[in-house]
N, C-alpha and C. Protein backbone atom coordinates (compact mmCIF):
# COMPACT_ATOMS: atom_id res chain seq x y z
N UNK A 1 -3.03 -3.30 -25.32
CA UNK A 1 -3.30 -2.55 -24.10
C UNK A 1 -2.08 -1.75 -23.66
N UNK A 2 -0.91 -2.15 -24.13
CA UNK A 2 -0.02 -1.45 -23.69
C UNK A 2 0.24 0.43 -23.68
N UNK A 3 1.69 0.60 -23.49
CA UNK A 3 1.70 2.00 -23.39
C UNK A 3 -0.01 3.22 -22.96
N UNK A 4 0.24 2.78 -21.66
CA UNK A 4 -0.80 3.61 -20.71
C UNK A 4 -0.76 4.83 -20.44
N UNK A 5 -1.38 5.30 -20.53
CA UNK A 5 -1.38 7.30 -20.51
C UNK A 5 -1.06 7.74 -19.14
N UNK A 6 -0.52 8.70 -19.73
CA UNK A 6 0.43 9.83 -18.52
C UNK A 6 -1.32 10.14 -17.67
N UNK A 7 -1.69 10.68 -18.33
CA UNK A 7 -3.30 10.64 -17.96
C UNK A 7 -4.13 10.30 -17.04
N UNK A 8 -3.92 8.85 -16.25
CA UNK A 8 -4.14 7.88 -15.89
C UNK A 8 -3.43 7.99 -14.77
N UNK A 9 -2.10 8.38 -14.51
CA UNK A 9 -1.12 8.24 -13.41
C UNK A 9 -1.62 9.78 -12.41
N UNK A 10 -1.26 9.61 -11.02
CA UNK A 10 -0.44 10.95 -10.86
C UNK A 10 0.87 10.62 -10.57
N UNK A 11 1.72 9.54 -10.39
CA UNK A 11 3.13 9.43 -10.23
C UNK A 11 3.59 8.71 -11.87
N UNK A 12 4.67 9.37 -12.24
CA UNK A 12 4.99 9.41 -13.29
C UNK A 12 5.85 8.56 -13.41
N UNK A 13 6.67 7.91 -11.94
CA UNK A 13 7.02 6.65 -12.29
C UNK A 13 6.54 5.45 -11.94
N UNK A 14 5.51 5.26 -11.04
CA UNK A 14 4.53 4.38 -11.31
C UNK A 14 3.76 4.10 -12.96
N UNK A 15 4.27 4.88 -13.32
CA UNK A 15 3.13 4.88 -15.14
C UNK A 15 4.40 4.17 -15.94
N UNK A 16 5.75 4.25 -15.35
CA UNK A 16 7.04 4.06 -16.11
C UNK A 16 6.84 2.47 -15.76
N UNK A 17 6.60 1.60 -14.52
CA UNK A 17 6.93 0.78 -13.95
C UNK A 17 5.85 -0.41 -14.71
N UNK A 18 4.95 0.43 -15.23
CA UNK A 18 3.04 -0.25 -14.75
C UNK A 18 3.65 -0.59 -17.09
N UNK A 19 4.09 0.45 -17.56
CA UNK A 19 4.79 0.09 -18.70
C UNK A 19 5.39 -1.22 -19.22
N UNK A 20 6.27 -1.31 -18.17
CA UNK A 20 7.09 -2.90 -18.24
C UNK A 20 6.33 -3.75 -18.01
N UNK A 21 5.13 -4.09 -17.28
CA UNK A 21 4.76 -5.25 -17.10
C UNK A 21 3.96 -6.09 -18.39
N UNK A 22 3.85 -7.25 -18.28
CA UNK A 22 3.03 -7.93 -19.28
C UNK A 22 1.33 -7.04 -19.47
N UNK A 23 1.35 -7.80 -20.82
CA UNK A 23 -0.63 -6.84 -20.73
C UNK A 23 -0.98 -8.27 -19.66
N UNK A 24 -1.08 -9.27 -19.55
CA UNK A 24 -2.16 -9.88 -18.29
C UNK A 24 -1.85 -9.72 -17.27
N UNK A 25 -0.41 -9.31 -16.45
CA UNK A 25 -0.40 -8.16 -15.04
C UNK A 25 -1.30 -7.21 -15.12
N UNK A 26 -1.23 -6.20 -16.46
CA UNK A 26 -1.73 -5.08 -16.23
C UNK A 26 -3.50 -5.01 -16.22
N UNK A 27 -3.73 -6.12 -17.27
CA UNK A 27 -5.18 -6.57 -17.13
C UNK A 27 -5.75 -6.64 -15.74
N UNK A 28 -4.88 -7.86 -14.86
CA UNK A 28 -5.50 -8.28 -13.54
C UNK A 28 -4.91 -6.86 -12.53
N UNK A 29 -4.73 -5.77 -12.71
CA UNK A 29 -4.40 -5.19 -11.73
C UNK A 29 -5.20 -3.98 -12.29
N UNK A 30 -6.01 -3.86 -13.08
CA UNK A 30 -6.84 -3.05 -13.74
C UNK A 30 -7.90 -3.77 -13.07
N UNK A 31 -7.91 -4.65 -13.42
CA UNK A 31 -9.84 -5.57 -12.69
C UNK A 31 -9.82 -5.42 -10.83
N UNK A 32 -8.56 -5.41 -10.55
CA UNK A 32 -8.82 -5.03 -8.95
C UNK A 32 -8.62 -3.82 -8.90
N UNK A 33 -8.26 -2.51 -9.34
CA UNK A 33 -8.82 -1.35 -9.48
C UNK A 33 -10.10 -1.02 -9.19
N UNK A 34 -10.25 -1.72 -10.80
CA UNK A 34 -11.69 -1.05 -11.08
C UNK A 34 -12.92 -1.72 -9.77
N UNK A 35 -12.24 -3.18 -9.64
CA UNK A 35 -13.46 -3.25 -8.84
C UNK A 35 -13.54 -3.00 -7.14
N UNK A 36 -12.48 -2.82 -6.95
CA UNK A 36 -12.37 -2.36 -5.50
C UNK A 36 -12.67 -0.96 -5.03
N UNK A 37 -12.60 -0.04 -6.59
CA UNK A 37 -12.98 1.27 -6.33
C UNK A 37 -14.56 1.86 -6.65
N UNK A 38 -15.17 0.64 -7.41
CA UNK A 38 -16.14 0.71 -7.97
C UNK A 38 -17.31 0.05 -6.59
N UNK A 39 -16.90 -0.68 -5.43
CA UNK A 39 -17.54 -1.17 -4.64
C UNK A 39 -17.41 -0.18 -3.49
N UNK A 40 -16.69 0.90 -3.55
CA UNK A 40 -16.99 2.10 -2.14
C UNK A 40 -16.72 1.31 -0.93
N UNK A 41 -15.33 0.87 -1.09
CA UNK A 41 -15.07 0.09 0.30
C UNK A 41 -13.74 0.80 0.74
N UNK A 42 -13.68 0.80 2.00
CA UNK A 42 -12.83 1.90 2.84
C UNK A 42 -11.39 0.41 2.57
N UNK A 43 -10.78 1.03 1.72
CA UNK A 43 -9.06 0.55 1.00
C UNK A 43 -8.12 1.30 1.33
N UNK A 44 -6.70 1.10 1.37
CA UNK A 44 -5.59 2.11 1.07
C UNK A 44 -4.39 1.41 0.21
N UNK A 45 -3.98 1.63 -0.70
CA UNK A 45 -3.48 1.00 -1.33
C UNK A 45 -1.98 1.07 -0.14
N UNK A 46 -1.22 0.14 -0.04
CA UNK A 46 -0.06 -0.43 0.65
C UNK A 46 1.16 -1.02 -0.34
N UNK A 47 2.23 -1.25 0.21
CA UNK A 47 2.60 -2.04 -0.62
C UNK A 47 3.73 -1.88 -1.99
N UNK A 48 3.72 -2.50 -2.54
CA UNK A 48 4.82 -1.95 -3.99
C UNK A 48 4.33 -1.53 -4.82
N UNK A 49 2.92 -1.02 -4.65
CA UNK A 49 2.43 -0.14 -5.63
C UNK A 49 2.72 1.53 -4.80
N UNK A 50 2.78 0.94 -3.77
CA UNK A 50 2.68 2.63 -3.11
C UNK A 50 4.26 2.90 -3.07
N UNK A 51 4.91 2.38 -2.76
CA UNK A 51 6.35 2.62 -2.79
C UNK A 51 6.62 3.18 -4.30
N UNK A 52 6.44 2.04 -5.29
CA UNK A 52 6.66 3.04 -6.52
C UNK A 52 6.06 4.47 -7.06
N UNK A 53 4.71 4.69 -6.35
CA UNK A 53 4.65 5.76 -6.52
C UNK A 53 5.02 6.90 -5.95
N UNK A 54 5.90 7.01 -4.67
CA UNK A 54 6.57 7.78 -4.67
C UNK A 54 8.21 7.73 -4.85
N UNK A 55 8.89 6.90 -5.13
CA UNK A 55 9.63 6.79 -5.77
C UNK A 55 9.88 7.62 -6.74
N UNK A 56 11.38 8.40 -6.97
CA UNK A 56 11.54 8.95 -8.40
C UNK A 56 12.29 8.35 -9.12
N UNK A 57 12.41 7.32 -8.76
CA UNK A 57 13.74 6.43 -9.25
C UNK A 57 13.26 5.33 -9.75
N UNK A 58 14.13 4.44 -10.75
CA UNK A 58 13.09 3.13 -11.01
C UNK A 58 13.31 2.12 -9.71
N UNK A 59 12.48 1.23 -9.35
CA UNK A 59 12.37 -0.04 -8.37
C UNK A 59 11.10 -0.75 -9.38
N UNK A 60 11.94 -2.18 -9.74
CA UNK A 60 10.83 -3.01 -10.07
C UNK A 60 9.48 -3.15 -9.35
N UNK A 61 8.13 -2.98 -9.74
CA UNK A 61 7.49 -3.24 -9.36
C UNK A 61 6.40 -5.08 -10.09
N UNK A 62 6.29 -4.95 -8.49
CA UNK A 62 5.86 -6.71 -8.35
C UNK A 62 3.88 -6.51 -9.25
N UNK A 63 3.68 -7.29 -10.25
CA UNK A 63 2.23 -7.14 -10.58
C UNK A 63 1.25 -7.94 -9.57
N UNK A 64 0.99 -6.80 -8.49
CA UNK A 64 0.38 -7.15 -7.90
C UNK A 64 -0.25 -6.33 -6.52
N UNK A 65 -1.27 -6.17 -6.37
CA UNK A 65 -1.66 -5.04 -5.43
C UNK A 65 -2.06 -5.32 -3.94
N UNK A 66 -1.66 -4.13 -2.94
CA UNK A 66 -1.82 -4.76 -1.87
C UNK A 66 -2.92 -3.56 -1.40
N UNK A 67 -3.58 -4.23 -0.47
CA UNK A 67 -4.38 -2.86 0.42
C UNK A 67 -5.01 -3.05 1.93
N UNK A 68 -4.93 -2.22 2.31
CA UNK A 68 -5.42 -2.62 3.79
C UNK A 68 -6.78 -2.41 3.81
N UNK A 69 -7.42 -3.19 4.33
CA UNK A 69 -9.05 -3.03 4.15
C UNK A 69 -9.31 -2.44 5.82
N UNK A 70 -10.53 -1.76 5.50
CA UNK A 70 -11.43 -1.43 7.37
C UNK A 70 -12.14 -2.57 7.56
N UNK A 71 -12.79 -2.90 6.82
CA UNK A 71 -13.89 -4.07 7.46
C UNK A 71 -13.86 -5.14 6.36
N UNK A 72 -13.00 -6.56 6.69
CA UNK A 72 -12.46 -7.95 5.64
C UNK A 72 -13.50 -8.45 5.40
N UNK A 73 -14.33 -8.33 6.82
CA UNK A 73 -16.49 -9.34 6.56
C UNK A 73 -17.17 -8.29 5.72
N UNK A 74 -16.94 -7.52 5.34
CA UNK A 74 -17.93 -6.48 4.22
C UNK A 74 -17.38 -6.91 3.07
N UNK A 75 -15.81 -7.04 2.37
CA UNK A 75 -15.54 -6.92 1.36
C UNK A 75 -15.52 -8.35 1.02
N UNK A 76 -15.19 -9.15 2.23
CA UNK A 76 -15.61 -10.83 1.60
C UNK A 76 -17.36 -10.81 0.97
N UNK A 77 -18.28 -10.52 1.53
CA UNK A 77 -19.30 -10.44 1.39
C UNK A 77 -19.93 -9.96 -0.13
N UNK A 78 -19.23 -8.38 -0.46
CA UNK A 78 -19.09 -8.00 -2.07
C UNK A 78 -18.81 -9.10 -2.76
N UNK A 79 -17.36 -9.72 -2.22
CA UNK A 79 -16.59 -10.72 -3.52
C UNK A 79 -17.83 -12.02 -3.41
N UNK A 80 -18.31 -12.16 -2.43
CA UNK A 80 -19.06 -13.67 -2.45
C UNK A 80 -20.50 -13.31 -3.43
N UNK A 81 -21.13 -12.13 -3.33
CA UNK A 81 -22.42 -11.55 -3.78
C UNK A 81 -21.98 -11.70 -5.72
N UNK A 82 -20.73 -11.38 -5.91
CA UNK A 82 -19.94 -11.05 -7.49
C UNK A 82 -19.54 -12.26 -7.90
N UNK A 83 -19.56 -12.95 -7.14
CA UNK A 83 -18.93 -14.85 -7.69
C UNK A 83 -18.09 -14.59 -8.06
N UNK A 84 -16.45 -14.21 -6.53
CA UNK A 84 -15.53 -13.74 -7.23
C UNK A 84 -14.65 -14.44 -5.98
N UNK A 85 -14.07 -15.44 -6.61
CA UNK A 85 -13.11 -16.51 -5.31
C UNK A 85 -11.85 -15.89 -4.96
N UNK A 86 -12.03 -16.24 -3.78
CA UNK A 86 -10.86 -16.06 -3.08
C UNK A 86 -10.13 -16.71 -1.60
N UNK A 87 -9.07 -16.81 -1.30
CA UNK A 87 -8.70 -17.62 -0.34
C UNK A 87 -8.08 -16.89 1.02
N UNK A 88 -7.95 -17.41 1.90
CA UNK A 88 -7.27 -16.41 3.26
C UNK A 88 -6.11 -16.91 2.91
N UNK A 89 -5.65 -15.71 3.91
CA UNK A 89 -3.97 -15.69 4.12
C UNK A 89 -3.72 -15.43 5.65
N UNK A 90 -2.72 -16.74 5.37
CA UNK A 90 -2.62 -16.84 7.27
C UNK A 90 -0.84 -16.41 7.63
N UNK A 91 -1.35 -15.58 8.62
CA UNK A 91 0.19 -15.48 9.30
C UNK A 91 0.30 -15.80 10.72
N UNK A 92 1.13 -15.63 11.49
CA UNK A 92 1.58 -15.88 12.67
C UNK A 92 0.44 -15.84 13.50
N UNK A 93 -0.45 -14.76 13.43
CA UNK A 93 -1.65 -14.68 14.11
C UNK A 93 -2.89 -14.64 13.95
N UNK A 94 -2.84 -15.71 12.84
CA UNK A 94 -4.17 -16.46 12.10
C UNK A 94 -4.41 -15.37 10.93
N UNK A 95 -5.72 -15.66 10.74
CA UNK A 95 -5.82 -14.86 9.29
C UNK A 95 -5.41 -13.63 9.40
N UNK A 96 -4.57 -12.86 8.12
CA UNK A 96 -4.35 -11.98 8.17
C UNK A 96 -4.72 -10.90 6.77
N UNK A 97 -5.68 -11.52 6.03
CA UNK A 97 -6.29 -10.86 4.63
C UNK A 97 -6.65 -12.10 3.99
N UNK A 98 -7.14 -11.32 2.89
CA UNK A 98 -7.37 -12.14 1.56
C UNK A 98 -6.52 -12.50 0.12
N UNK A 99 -6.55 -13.52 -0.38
CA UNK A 99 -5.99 -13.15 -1.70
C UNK A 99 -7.39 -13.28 -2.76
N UNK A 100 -7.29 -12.78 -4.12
CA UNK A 100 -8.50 -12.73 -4.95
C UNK A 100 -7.39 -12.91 -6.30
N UNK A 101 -7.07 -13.83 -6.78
CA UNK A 101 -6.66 -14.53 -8.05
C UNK A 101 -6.83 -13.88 -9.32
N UNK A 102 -7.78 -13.60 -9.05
CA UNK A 102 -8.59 -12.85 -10.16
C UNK A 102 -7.73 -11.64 -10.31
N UNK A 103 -7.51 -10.91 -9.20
CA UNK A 103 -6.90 -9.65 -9.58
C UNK A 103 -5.51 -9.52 -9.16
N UNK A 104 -5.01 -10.57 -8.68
CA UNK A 104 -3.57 -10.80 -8.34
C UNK A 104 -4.01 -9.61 -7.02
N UNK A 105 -4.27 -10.09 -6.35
CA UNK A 105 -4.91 -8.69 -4.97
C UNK A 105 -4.82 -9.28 -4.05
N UNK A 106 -3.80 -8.67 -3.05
CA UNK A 106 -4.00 -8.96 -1.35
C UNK A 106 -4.53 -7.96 -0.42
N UNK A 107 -6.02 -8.17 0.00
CA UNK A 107 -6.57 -7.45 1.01
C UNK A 107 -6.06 -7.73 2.19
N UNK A 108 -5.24 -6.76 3.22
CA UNK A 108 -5.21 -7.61 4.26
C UNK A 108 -6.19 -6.79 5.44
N UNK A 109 -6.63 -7.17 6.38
CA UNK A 109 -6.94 -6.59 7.39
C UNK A 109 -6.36 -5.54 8.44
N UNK A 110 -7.04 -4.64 9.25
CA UNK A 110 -6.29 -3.62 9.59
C UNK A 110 -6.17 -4.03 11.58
N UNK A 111 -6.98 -5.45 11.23
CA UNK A 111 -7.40 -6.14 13.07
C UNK A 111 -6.14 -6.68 12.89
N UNK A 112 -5.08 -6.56 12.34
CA UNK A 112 -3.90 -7.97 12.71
C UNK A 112 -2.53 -6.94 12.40
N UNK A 113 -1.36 -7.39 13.21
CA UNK A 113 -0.24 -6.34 13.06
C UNK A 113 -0.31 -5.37 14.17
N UNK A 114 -0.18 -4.52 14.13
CA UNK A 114 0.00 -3.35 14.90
C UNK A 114 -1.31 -2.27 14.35
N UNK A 115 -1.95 -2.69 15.19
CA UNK A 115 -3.41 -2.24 15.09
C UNK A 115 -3.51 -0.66 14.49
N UNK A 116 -2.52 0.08 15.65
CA UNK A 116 -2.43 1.89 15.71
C UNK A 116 -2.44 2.05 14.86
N UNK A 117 -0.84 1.42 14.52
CA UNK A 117 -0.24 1.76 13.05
C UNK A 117 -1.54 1.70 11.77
N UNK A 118 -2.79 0.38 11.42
CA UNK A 118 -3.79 0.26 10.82
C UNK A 118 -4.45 1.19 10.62
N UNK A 119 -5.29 1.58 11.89
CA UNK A 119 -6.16 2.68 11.75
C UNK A 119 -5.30 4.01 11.40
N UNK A 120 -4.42 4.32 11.97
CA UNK A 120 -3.55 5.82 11.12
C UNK A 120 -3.26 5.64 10.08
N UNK A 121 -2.98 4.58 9.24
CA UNK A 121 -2.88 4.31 7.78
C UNK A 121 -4.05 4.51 7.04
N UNK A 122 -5.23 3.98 7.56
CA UNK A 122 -7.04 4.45 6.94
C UNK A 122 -6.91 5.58 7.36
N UNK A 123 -6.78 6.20 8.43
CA UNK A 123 -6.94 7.14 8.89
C UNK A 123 -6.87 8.92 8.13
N UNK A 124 -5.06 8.04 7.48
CA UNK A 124 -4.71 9.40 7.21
C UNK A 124 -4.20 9.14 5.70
N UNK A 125 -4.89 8.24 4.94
CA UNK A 125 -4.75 8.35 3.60
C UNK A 125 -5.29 9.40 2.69
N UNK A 126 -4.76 9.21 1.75
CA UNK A 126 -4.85 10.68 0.69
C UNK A 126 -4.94 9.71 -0.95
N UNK A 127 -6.01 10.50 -1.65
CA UNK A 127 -6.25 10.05 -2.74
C UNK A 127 -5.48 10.31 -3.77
N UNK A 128 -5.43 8.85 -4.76
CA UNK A 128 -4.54 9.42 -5.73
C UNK A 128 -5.18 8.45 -6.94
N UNK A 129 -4.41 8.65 -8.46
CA UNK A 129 -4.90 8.17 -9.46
C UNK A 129 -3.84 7.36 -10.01
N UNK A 130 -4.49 6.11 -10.16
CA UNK A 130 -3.60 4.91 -10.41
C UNK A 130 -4.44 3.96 -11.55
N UNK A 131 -4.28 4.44 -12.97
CA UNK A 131 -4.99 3.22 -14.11
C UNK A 131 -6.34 4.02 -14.26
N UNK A 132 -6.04 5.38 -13.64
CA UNK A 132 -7.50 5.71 -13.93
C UNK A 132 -8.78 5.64 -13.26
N UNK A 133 -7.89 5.12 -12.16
CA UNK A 133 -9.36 4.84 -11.07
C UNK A 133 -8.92 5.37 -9.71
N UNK A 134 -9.26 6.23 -8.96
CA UNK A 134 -8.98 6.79 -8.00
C UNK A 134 -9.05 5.70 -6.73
N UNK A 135 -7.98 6.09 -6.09
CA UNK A 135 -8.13 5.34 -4.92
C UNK A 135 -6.92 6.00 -3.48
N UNK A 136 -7.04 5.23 -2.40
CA UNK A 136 -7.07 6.10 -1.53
C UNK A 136 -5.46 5.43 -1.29
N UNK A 137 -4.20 5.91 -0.97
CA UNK A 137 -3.24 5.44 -0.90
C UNK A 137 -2.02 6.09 0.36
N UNK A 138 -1.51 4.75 1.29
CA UNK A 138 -0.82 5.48 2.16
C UNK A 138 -0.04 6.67 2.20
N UNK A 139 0.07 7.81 2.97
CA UNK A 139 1.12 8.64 2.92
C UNK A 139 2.32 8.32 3.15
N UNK A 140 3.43 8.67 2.57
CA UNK A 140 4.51 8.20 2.14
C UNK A 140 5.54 8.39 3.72
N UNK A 141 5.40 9.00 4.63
CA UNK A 141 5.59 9.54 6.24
C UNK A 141 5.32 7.93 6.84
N UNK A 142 3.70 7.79 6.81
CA UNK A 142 3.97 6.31 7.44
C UNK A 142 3.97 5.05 6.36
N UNK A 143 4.18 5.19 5.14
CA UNK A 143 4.65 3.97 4.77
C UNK A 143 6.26 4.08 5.03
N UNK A 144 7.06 4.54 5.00
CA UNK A 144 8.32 4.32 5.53
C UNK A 144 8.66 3.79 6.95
N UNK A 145 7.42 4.63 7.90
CA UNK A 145 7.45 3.95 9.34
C UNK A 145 6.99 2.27 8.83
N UNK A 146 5.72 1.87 8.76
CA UNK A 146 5.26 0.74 8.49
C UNK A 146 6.16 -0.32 7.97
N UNK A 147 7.47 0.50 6.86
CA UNK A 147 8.41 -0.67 6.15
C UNK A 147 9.47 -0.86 7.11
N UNK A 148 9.54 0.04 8.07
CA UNK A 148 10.65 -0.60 8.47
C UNK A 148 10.21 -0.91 9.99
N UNK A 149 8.97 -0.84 10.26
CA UNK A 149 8.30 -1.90 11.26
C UNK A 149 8.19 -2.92 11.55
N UNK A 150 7.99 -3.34 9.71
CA UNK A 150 7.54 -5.00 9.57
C UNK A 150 9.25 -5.65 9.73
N UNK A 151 10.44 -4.97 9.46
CA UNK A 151 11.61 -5.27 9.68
C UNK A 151 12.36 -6.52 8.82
N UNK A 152 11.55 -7.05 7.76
CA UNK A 152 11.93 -7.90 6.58
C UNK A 152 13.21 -6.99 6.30
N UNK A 153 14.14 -7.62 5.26
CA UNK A 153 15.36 -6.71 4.83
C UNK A 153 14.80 -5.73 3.67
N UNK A 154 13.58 -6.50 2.73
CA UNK A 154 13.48 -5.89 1.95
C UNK A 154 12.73 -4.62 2.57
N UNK A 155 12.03 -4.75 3.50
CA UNK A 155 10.70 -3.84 4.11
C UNK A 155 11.63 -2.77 3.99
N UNK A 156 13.10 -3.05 5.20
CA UNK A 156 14.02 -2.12 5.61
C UNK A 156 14.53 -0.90 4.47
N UNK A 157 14.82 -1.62 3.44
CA UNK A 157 15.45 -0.97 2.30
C UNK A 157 14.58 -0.31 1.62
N UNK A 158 13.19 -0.76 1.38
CA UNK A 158 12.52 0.27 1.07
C UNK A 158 12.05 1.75 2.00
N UNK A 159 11.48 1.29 3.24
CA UNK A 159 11.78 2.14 4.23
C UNK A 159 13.09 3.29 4.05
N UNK A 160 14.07 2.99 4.26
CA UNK A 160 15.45 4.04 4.29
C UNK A 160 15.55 4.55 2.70
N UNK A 161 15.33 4.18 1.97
CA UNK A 161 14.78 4.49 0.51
C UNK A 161 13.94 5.66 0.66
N UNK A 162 13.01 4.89 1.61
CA UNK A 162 11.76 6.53 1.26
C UNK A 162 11.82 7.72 2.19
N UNK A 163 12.93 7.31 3.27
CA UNK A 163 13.51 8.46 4.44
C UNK A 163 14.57 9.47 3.71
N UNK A 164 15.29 8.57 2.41
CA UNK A 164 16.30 9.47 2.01
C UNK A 164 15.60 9.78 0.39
N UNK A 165 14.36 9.51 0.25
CA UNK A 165 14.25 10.19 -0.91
C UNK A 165 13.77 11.30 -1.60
N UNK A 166 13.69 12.25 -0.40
CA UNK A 166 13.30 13.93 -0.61
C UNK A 166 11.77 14.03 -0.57
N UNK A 167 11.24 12.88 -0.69
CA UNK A 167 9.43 13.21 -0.57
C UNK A 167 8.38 13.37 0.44
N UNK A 168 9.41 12.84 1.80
CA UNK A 168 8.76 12.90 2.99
C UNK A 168 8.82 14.22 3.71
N UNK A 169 7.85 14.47 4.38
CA UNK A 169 7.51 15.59 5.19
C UNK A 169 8.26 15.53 6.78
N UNK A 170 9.21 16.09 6.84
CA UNK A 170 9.82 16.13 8.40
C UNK A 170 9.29 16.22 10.03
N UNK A 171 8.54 17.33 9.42
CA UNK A 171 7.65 17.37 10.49
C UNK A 171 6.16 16.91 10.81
N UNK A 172 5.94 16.25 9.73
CA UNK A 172 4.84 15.19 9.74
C UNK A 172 5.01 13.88 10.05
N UNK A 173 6.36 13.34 10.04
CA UNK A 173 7.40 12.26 9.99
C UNK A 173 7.13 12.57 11.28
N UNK A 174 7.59 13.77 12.19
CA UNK A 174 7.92 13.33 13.35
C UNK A 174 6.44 13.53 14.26
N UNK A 175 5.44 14.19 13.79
CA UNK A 175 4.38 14.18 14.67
C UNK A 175 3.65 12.66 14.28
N UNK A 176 3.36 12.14 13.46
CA UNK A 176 3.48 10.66 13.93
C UNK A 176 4.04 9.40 14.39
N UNK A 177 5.41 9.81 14.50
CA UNK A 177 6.06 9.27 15.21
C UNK A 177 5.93 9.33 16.61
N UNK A 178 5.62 10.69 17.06
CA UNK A 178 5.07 10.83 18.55
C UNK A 178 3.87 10.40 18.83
N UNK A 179 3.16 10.22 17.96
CA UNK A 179 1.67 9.51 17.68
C UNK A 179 1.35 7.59 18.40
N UNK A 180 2.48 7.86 17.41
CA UNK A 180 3.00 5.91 17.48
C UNK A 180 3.81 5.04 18.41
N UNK A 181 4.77 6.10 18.98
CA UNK A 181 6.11 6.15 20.27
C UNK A 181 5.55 4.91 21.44
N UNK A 182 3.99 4.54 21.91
CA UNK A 182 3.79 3.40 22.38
C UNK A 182 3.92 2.29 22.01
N UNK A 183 3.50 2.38 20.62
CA UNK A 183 3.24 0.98 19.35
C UNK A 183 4.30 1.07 18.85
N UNK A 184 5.83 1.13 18.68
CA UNK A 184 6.62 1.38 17.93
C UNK A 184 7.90 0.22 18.88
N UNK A 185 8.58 -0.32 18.31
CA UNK A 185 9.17 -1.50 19.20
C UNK A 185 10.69 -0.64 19.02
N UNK A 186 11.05 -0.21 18.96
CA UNK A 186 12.70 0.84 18.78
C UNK A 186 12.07 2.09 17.93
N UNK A 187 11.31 2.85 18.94
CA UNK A 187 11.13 4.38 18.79
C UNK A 187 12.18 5.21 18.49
N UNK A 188 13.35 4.96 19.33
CA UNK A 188 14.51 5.82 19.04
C UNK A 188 15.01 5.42 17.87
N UNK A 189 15.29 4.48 17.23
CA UNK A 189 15.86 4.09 16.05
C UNK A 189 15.12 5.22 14.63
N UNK A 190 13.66 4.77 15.02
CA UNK A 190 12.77 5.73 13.84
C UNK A 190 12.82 7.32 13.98
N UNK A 191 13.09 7.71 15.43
CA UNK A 191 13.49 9.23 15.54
C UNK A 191 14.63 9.64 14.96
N UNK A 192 16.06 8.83 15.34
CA UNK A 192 17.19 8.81 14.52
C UNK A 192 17.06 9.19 12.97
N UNK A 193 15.89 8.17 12.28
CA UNK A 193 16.23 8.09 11.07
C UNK A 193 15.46 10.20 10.47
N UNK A 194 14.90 10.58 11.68
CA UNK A 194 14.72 12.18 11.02
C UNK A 194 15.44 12.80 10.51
N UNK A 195 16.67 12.77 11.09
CA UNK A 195 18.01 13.52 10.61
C UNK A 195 18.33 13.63 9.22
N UNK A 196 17.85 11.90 8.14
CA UNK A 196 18.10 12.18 7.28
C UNK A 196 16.58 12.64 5.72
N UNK A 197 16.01 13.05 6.60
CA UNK A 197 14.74 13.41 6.31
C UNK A 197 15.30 15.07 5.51
């Protein structure tokens, strides 16, 4: 299965990253592809798949996919109809997604976190091609807000990573930032970081 076609990608180092991994990463992250895109359920891919794809640089990527779902009782419902197990994932404020084993896949919900931030992430996703299967994936403007929201160190570093890495839009950066300026816990900090936009 290895060596995967340029074909298949539109980020060329996501195709570099998706290379290194074992064929049973790439297997189980092919089966949640295919089947999450094949069930017409409102997804955005999140996560260290989305970071590497805009990335021009290498950053290990983790085999394993994340996505924010619109509605968790529809897509539990698919996986239960497919005899396809899976377990919750709980955080601070009770469930906060799914995991599905099967595809090494974390759905999480868009009701938990910072709600705004959720729906402008469905909101304002843009399609892209990943293994060959189209799917809908954050814009790279608010996944940098989002990483350095969640305020983990790693979140952070990827965040300032994707502020200084020439791919973000400035003035799209900052009209959702004015978007968000209620929901945003150190607004000025994320305005700051325009400068190096």
């Amino acid at each position: 299965m290895k060596l995967l076609l340029t074909e298949h990608f539109e980020s060329k180092n996501l195709l570099k990253e998706f290379n290194l991994l074992k064929d049973e990463e790439i297997k189980q992250i092919y089966l949640g592809l295919k089947w999450t895109s094949g069930n017409c359920l409102q997804t955005v891919v999140i996560g260290g798949v989305a970071i590497v794809s805009y990335f021009k640089e290498s950053r290990a990527l983790t085999p394993d996919l994340d996505f924010l779902v619109h509605d968790l009782e529809k897509l539990k419902v698919k996986l239960d109809n497919d005899g396809i197990l899976y377990k919750e994932l709980k955080g601070s404020n009770g469930i906060i997604g799914i995991n599905v084993p099967k595809f090494n896949t974390d759905y999480l919900t868009k009701d938990v976190g910072n709600k705004t931030i959720n729906k402008l992430i469905i909101k304002t996703s843009r399609k892209t091609l990943i293994g060959g299967y189209d799917v809908q994936i954050i814009i790279p403007e608010l996944l940098a807000i989002m990483k350095l929201e969640l305020g983990r160190d790693k979140d952070i570093n990827d965040g300032l990573k994707l502020i200084n890495s020439g791919v973000l839009n400035k003035e799209l950066y900052l009209e959702i930032l004015n978007k968000l300026k209620p929901n945003l816990i150190d607004y000025e900090a994320f305005l700051s970081y325009a400068i190096l936009i």
